[in-house]
Protein backbone atom coordinates (compact mmCIF):
# COMPACT_ATOMS: atom_id res chain seq x y z
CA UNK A 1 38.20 50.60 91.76
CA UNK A 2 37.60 46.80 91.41
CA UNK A 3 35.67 44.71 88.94
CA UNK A 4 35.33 41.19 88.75
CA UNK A 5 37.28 38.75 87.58
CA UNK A 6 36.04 37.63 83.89
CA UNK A 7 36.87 33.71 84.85
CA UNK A 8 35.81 33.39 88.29
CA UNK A 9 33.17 36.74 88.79
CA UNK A 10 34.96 37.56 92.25
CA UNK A 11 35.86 40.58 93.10
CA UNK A 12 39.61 41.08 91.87
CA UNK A 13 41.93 44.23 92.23
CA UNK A 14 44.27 43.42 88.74
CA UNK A 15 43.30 45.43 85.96
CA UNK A 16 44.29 43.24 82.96
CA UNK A 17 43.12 45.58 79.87
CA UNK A 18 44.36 49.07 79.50
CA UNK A 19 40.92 49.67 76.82
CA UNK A 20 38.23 48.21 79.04
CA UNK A 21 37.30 47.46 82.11
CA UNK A 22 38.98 43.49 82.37
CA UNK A 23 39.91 42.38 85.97
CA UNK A 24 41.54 39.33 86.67
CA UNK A 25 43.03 37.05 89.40
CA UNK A 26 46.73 36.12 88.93
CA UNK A 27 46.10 32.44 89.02
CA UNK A 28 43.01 33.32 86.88
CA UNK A 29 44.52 35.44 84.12
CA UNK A 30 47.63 32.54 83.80
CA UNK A 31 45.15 29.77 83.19
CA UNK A 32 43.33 32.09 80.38
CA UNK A 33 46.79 32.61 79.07
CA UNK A 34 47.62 28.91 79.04
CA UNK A 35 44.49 27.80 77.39
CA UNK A 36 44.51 30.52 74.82
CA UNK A 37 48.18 30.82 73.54
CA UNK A 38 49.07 28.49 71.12
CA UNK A 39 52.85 27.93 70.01
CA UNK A 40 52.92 26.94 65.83
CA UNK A 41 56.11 24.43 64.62
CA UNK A 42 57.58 25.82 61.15
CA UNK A 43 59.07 23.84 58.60
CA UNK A 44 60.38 25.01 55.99
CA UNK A 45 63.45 24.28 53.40
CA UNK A 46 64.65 22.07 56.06
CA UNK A 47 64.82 25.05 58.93
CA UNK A 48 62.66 24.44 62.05
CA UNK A 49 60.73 27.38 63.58
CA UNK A 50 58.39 27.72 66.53
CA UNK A 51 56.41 30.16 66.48
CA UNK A 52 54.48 32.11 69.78
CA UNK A 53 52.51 35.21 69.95
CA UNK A 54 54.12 38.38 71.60
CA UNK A 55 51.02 39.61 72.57
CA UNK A 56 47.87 37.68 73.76
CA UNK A 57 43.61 38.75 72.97
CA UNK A 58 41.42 40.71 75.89
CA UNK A 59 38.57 38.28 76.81
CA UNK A 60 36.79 41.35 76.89
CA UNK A 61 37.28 43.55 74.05
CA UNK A 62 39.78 41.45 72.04
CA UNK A 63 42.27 43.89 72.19
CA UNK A 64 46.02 42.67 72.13
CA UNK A 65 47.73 42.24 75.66
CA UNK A 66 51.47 42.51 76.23
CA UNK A 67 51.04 39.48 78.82
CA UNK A 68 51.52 36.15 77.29
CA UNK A 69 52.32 32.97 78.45
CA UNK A 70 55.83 31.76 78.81
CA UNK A 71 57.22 29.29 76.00
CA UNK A 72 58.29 25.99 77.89
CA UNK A 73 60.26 22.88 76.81
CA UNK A 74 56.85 21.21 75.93
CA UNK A 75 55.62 23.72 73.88
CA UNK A 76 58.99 23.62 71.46
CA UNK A 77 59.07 19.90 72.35
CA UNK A 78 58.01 19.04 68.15
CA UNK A 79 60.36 21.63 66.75
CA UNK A 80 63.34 19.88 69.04
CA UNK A 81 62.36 16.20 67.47
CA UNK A 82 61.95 17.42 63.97
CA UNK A 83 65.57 19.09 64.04
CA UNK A 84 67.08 15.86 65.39
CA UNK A 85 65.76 14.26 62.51
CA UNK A 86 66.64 16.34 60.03
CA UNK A 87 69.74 16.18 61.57
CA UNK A 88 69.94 12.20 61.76
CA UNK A 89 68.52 12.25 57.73
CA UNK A 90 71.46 14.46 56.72
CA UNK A 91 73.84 12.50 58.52
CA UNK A 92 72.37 9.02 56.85
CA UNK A 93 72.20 10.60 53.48
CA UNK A 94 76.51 11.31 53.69
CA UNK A 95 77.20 7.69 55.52
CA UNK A 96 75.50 5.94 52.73
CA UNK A 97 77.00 8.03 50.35
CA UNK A 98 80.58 7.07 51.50
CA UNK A 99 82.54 4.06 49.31
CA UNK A 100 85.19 3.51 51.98
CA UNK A 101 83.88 1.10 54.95
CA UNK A 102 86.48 2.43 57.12
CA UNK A 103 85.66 5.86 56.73
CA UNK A 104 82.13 5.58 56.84
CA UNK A 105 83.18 3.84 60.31
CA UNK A 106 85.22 6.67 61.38
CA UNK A 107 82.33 9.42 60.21
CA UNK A 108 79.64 7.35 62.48
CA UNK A 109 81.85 7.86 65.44
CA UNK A 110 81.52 11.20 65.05
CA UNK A 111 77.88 11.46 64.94
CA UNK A 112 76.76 9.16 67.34
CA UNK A 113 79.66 10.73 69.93
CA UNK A 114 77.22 14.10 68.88
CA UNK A 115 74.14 12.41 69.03
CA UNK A 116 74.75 10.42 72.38
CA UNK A 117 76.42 13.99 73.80
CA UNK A 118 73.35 16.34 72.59
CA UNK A 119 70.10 14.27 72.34
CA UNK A 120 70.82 11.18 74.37
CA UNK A 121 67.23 11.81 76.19
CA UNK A 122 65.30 13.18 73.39
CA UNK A 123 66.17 9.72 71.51
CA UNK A 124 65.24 8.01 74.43
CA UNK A 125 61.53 9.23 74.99
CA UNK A 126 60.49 9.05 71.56
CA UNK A 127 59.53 5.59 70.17
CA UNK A 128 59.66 6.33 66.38
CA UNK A 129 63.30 8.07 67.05
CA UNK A 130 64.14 5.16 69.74
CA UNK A 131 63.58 2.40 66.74
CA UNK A 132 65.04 4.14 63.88
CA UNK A 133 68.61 5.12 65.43
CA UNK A 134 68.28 0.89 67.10
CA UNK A 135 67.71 -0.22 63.55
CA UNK A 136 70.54 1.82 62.17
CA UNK A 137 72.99 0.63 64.59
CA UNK A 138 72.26 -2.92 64.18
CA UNK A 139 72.67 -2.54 60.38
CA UNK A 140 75.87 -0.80 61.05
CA UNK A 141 76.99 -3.79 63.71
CA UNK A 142 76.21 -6.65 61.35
CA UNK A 143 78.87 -4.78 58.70
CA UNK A 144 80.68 -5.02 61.17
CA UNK A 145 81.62 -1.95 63.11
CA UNK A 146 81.78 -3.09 66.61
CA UNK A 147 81.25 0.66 67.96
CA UNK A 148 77.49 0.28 67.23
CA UNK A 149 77.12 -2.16 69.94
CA UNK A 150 78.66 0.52 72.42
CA UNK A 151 77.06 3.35 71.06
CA UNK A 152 73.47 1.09 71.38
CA UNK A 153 74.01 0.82 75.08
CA UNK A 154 74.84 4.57 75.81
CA UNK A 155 71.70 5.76 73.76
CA UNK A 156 69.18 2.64 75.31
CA UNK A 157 71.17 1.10 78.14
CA UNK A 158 71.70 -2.27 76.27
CA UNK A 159 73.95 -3.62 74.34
CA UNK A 160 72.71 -5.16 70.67
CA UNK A 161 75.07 -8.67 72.00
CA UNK A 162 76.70 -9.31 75.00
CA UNK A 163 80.44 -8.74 74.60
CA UNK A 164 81.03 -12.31 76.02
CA UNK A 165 79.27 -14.01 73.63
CA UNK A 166 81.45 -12.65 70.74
CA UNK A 167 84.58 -14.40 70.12
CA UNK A 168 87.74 -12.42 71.19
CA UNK A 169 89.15 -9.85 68.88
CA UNK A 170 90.17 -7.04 70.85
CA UNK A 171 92.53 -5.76 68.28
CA UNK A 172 90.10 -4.79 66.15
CA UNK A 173 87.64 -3.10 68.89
CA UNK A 174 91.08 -1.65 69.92
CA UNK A 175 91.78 -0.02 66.59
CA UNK A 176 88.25 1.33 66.47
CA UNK A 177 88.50 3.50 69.34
């Protein structure tokens, strides 16, 4: 037998609550669901967890639904930026930490290879991330590693000088790579 939909009182054919007597439209019931789910960011002890309900509240009753939302990119969207930074803090905290310039050198290679590989585009669209790894690589270009000025072009698509308007030392760049 059919009630009416709780959101838009039309007559509607899905039961949604096994206790009571909750109808709902498909389109109805999903916008309920994406109004009233919320996904939580953890952080703790430098771990980063999100967080969403398995189960979701009748409108009607308040009794818990095993219908909920689906958990999309945007809802783990804060838990993905806060790893990367973590991530990026870590990796200052050992670069700074090494004596040898050469080494150091060789270690930010590594990272921004991983970086640039892994979260190329989540550098990219946020502007606190976008000016911290810029600032980094300029520090690490004026001490000379001539990588940064690469690595600032694959991450922002330009370079921190023009190539041409250093003077030629290829054998250096050269030993770099």
């Amino acid at each position: 037998m059919p009630g009416n939909c709780f959101v838009c009182l039309k007559s509607s054919r899905r039961k949604i609550c096994l206790t009571c007597e909750c109808y709902a439209h498909d389109k109805c019931w999903g916008e309920y669901l994406q109004n009233s789910t919320e996904t939580v960011t953890i952080v703790e002890d430098g771990e980063v967890g999100v967080y969403a309900p398995y189960t979701s509240q009748c409108p009607c009753c308040r009794g818990d639904i095993n219908d909920v939302k689906p958990v999309t990119r945007g809802d783990t969207a804060l838990g993905r930026d806060i790893t990367l930074l973590i991530g990026y803090i870590s990796f200052i905290s050992v670069a700074d930490d090494m004596g040898d310039l050469q080494q150091k050198f060789r270690y930010c290679k590594r990272m921004f290879n991983f970086f640039v590989k892994h979260y190329k585009t989540l550098i990219r669209k946020n502007q606190t991330t976008r000016d911290i790894f810029s600032e980094r690589l300029k520090i690490l270009f004026s001490n000379g590693w001539d990588l940064a000025n690469l690595y600032h072009h694959q991450l922002f698509g330009e370079q921190l000088i023009p190539l041409s308007s250093r003077p030629p030392d290829t054998q250096e760049f050269a030993n770099q790579m």
